[in-house]
N, C-alpha and C. Protein backbone atom coordinates (compact mmCIF):
# COMPACT_ATOMS: atom_id res chain seq x y z
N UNK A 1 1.40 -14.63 132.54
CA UNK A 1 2.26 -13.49 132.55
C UNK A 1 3.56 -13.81 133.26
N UNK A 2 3.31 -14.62 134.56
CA UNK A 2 4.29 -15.18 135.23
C UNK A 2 5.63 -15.95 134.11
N UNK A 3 4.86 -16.61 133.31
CA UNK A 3 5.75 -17.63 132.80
C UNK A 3 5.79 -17.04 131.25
N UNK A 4 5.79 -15.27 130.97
CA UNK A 4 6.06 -14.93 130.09
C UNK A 4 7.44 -14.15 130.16
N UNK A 5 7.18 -13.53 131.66
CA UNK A 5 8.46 -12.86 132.30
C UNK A 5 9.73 -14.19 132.29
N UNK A 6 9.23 -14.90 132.92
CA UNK A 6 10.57 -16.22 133.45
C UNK A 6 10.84 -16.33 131.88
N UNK A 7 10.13 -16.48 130.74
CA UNK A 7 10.84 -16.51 129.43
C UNK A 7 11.76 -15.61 129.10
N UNK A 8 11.43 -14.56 129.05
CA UNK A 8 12.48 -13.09 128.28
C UNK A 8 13.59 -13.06 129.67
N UNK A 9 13.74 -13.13 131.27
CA UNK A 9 14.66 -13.03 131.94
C UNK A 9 15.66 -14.56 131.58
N UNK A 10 14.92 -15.52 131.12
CA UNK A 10 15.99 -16.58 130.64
C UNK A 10 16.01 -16.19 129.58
N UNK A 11 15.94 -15.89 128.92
CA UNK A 11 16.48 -15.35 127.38
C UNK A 11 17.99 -14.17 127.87
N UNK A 12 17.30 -13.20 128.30
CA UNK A 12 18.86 -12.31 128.31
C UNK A 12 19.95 -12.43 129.41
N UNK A 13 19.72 -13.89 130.42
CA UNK A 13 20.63 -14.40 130.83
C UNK A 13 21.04 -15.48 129.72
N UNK A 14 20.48 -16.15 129.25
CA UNK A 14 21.11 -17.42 128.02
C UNK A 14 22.14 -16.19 127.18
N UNK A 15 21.30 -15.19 127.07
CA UNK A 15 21.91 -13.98 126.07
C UNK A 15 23.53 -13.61 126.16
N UNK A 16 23.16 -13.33 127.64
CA UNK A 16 24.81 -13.00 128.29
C UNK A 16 25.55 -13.48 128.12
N UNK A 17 25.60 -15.10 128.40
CA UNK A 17 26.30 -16.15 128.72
C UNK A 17 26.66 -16.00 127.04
N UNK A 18 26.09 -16.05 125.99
CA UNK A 18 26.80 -16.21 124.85
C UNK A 18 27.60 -15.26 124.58
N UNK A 19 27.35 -13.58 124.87
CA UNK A 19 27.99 -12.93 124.58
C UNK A 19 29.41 -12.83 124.50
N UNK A 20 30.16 -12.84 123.58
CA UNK A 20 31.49 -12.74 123.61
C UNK A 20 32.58 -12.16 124.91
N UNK A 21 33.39 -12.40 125.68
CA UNK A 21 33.91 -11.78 127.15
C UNK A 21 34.65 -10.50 126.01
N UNK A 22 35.10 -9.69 126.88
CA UNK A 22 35.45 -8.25 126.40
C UNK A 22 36.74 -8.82 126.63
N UNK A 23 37.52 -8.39 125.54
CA UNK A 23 38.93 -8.44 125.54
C UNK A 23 39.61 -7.59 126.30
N UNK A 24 40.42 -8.19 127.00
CA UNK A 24 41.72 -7.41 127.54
C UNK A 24 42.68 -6.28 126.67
N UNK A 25 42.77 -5.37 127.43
CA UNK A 25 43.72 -4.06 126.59
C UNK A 25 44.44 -4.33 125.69
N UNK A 26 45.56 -4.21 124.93
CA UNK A 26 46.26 -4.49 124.38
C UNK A 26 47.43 -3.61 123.81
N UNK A 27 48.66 -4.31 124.06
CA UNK A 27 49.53 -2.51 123.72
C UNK A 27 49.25 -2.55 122.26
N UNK A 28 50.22 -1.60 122.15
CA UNK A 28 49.73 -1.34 120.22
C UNK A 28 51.27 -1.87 120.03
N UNK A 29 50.85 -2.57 118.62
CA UNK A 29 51.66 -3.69 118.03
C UNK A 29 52.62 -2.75 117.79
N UNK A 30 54.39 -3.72 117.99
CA UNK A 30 55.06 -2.82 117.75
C UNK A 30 55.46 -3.38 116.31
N UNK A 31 56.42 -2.41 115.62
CA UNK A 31 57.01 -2.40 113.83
C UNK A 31 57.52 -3.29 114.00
N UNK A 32 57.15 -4.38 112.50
CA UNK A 32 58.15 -5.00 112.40
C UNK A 32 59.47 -4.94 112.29
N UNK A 33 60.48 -5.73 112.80
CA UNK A 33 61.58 -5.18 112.94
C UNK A 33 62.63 -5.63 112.13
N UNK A 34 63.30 -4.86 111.51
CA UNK A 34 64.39 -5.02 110.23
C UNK A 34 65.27 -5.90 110.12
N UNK A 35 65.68 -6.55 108.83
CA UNK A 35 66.53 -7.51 108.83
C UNK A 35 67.81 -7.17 109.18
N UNK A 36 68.45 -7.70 110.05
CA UNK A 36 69.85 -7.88 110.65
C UNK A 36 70.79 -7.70 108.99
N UNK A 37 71.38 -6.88 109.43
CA UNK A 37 72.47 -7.30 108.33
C UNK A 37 73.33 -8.20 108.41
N UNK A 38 74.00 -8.85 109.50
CA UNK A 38 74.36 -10.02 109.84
C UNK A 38 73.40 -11.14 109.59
N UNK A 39 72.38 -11.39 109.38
CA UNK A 39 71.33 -12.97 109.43
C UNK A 39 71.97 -12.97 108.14
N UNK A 40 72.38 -14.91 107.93
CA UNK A 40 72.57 -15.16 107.17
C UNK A 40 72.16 -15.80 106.01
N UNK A 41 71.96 -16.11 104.79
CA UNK A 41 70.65 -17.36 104.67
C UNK A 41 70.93 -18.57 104.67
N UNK A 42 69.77 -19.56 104.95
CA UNK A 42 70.28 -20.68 105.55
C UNK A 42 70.11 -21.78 104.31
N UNK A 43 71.80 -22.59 105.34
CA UNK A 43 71.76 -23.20 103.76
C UNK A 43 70.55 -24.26 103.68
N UNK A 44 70.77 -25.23 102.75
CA UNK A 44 69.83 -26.47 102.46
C UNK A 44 69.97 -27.30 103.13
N UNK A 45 69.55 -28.19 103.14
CA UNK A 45 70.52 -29.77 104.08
C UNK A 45 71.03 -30.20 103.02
N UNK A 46 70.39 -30.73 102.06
CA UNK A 46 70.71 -31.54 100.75
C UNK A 46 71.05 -30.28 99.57
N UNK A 47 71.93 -30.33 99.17
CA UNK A 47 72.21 -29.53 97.64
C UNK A 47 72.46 -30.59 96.66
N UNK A 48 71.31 -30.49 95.91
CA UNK A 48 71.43 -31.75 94.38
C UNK A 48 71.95 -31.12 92.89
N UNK A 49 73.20 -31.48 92.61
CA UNK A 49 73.80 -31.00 91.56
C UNK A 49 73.98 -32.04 90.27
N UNK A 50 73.86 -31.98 88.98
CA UNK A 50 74.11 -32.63 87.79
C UNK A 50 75.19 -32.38 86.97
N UNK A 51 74.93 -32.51 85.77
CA UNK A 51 76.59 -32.22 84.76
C UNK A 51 75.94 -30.68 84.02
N UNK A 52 74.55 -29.97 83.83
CA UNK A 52 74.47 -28.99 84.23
C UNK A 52 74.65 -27.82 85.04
N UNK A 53 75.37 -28.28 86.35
CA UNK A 53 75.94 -27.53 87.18
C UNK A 53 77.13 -26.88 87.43
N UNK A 54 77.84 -27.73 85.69
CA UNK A 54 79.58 -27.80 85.80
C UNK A 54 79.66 -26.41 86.83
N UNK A 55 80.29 -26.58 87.64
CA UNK A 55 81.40 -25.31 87.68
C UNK A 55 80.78 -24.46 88.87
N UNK A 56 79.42 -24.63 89.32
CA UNK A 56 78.82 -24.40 90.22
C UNK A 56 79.44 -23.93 91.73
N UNK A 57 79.33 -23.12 92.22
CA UNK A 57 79.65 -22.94 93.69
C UNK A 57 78.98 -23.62 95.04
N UNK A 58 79.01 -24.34 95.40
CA UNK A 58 78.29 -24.66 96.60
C UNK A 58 78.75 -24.47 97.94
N UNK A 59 77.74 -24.01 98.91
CA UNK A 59 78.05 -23.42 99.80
C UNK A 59 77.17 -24.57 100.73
N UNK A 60 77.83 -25.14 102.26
CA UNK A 60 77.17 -26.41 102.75
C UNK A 60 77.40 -26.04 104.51
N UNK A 61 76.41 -26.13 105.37
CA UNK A 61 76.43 -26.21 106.63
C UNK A 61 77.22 -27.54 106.61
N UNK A 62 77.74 -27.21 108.19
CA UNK A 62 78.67 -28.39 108.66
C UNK A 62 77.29 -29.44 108.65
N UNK A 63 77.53 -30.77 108.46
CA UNK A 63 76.51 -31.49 108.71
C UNK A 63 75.41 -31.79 107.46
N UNK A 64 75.41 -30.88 106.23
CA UNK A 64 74.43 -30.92 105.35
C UNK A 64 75.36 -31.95 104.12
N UNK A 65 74.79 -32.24 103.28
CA UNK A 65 75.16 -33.23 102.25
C UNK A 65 74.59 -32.34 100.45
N UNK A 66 75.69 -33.12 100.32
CA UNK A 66 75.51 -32.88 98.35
C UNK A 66 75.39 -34.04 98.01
N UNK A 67 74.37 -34.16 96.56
CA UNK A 67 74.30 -35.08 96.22
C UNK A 67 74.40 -34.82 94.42
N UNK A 68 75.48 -35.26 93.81
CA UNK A 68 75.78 -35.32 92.77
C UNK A 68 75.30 -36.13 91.95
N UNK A 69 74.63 -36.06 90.62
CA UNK A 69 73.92 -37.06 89.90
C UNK A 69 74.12 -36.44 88.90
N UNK A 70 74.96 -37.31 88.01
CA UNK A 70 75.94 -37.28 86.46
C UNK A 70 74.61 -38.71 85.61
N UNK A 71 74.99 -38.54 84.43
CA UNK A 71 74.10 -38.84 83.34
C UNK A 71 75.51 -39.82 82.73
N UNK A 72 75.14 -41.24 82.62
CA UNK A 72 75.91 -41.80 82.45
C UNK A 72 75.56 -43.05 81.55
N UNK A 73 76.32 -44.02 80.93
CA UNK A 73 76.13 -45.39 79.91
C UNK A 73 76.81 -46.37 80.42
N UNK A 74 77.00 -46.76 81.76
CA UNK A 74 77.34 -48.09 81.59
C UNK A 74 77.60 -49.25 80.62
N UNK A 75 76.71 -49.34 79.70
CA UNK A 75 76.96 -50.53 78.67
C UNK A 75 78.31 -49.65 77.52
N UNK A 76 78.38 -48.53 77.71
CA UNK A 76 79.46 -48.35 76.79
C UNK A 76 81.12 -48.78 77.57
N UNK A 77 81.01 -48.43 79.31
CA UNK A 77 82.26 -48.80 79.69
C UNK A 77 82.05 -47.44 80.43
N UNK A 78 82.09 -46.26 80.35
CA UNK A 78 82.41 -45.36 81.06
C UNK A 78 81.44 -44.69 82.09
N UNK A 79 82.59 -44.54 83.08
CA UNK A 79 81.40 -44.13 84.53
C UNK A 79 82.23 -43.16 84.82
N UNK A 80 81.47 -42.30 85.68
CA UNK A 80 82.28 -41.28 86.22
C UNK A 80 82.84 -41.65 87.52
N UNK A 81 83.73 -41.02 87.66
CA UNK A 81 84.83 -41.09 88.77
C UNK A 81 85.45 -39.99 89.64
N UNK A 82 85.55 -40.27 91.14
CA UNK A 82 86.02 -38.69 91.53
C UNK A 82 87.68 -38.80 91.26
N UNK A 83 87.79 -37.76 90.87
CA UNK A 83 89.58 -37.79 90.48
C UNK A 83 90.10 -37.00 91.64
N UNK A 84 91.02 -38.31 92.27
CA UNK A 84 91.60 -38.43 93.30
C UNK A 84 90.39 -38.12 94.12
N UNK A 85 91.02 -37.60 95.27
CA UNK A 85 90.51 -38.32 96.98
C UNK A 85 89.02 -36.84 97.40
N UNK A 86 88.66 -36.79 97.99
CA UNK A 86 87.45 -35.84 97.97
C UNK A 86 88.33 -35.17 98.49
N UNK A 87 88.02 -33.87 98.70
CA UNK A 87 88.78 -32.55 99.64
C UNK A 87 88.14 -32.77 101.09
N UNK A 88 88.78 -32.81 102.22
CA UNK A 88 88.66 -33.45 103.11
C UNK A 88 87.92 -32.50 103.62
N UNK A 89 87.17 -31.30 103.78
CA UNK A 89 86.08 -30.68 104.18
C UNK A 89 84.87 -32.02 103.81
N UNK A 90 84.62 -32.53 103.03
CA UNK A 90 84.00 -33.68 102.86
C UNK A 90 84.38 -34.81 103.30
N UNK A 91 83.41 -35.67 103.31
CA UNK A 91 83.46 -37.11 103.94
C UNK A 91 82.60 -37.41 102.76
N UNK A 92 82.46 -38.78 102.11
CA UNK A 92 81.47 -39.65 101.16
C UNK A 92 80.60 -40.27 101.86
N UNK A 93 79.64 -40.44 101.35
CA UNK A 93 78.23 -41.21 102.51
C UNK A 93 78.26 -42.63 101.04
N UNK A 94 78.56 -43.37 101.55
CA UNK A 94 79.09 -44.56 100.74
C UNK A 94 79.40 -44.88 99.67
N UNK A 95 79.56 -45.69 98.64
CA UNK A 95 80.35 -45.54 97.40
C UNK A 95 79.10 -44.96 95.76
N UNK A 96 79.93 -44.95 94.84
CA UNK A 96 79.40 -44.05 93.65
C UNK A 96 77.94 -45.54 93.41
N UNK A 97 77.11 -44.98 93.04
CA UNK A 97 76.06 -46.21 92.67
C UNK A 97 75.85 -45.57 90.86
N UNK A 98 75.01 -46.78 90.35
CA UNK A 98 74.15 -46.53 89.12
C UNK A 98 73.03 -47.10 88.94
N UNK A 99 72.46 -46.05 88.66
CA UNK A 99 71.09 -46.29 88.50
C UNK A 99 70.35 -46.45 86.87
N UNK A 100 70.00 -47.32 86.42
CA UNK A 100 69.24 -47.31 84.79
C UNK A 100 68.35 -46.70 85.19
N UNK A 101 67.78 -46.05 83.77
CA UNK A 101 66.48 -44.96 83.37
C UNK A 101 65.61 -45.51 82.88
N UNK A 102 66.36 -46.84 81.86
CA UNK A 102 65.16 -47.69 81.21
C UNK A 102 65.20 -48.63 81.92
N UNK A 103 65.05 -49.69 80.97
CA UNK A 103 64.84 -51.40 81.08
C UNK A 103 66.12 -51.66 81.13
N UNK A 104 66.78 -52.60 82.07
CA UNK A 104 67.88 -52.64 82.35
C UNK A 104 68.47 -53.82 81.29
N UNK A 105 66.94 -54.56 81.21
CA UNK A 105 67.60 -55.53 80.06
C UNK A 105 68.04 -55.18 78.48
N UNK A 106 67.95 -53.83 78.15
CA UNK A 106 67.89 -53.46 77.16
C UNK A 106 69.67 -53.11 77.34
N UNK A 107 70.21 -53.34 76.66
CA UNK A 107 71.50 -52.56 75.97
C UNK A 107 71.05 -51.56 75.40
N UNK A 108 72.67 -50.69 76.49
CA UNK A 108 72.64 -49.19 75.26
C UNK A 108 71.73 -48.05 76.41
N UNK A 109 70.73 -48.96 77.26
CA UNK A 109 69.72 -48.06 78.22
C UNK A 109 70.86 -47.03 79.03
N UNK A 110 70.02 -45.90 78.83
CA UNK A 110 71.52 -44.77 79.54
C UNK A 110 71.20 -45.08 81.70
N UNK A 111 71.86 -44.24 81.83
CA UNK A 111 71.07 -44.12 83.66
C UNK A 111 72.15 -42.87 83.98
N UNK A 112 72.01 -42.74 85.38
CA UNK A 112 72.99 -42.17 86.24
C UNK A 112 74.24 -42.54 86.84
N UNK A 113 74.99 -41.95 87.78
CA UNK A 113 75.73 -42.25 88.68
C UNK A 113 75.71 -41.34 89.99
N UNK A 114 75.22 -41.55 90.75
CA UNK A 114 75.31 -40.88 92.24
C UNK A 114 76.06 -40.89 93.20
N UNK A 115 76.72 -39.32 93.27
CA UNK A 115 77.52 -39.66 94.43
C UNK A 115 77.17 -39.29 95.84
N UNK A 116 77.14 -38.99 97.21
CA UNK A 116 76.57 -38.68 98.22
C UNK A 116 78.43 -37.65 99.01
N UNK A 117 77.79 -37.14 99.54
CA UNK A 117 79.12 -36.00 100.30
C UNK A 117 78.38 -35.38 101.63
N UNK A 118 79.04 -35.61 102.54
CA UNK A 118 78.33 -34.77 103.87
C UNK A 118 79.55 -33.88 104.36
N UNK A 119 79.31 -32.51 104.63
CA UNK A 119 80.40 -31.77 105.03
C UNK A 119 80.96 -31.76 106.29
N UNK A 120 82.16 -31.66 106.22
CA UNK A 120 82.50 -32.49 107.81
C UNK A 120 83.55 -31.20 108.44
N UNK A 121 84.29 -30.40 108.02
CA UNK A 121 84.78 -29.19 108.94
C UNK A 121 84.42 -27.89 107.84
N UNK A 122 84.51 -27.18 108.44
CA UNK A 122 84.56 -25.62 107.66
C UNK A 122 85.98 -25.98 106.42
N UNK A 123 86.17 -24.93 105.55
CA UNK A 123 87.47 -25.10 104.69
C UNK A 123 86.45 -25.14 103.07
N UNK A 124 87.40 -25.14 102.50
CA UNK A 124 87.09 -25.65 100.69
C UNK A 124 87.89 -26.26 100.05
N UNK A 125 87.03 -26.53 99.43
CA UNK A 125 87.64 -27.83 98.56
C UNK A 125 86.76 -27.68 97.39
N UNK A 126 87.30 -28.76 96.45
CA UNK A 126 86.90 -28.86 95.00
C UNK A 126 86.01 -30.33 94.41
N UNK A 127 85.23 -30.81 94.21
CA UNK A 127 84.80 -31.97 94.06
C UNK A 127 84.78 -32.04 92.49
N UNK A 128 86.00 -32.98 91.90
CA UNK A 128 85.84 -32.86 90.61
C UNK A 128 85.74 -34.43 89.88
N UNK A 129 85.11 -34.58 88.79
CA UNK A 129 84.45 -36.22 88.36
C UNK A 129 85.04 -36.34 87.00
N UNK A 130 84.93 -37.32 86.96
CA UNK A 130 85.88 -37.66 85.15
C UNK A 130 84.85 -39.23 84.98
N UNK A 131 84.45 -38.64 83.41
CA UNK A 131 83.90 -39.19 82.72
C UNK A 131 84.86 -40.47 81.96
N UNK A 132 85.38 -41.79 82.38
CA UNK A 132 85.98 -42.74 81.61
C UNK A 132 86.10 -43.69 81.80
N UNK A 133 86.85 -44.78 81.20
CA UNK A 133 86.70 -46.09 81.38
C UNK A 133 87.73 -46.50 82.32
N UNK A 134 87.56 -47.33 83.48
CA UNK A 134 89.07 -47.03 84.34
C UNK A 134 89.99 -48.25 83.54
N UNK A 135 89.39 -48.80 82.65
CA UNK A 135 90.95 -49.58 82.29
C UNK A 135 92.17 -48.67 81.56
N UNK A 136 91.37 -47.73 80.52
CA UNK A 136 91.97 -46.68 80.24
C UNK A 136 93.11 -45.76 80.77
N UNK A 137 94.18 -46.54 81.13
CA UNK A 137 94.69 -45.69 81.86
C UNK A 137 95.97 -44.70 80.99
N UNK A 138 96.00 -43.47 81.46
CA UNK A 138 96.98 -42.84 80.29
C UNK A 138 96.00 -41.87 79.39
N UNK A 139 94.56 -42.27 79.33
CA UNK A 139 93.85 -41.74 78.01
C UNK A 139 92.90 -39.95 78.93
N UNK A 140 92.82 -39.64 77.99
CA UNK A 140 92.11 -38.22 78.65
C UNK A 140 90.31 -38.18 79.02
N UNK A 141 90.28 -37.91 80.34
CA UNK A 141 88.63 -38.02 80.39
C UNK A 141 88.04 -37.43 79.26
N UNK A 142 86.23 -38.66 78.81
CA UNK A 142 85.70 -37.79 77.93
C UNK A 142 84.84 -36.49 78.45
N UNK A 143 84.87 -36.54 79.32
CA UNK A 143 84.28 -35.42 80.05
C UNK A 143 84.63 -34.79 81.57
N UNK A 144 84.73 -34.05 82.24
CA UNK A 144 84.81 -33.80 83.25
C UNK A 144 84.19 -32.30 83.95
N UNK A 145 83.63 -32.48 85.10
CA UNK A 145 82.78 -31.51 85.72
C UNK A 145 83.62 -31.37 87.30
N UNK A 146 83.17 -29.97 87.65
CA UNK A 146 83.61 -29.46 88.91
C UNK A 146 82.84 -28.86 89.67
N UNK A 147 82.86 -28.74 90.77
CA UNK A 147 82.15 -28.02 91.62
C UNK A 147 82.75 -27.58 93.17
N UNK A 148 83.12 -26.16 93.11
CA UNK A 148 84.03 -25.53 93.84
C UNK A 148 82.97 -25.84 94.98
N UNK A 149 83.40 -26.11 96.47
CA UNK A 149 82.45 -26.39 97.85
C UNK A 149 83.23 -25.31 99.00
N UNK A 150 81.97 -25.23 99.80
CA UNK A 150 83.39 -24.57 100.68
C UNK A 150 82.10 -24.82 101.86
N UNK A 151 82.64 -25.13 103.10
CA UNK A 151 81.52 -25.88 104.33
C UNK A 151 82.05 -24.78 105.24
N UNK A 152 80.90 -24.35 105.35
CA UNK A 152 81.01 -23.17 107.10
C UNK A 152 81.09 -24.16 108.59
């Protein structure tokens, strides 16, 4: 009987000890609270634009980058080009590259051209590309795309 009692009094002390501790009060949650009409939304770091984008607005934190990627043929001669100097709200993060899509040994294989832009003061500017051959000089781009920027 002795060592039936010492069972059930260790039982509803083991008991206790598991029992969950009682939570502390708690105020009552307050409302969530409304969007600022001032918060602004935030931009991207990277904004990736194509020749689908002609004409596009982009909007860039000081510090964030665009990255432009035009659809291009090297083996025909023509690459795109920024016409004239970037708008100095921009800086270039190094020069235009190309990239093939296919087999590079293949003639005729199309690829890209990428350009890189990091925004460097508030202001706007225009980032505009011309599709041509630079020996061509005098002749009219076969294509050309824009994209109005403006860096907070």
């Amino acid at each position: 009987m002795r060592c039936a009692g010492a069972t059930v009094a260790l039982t509803l002390v083991l008991a206790g000890c598991a029992a969950p501790a009682p939570s502390p009060p708690q105020a009552p949650a307050a409302a969530p609270a409304a969007p600022s009409a001032a918060a602004a939304p935030v931009a991207p770091k990277i904004v990736d634009l194509d020749n689908a984008d002609d004409g596009t607005r982009v909007v860039l934190a000081r510090g964030a980058e665009v990255k432009v990627v035009l659809d291009a043929n090297a083996s025909t001669g023509f690459q795109w080009q920024l016409a004239g100097e970037a708008p100095p709200v921009l800086s270039p993060i190094g020069t235009r590259i190309y990239v093939s899509r296919g087999d590079p040994r293949r003639t005729g294989a199309g690829g890209i051209n990428v350009f890189r832009f990091r925004g460097e003061q508030a202001g706007q500017g225009v980032l505009q590309f011309e599709y041509r051959r630079p020996w061509e000089t005098g002749v009219p781009a076969a294509k050309t795309v824009r994209y109005p920027v403006t860096v907070q």
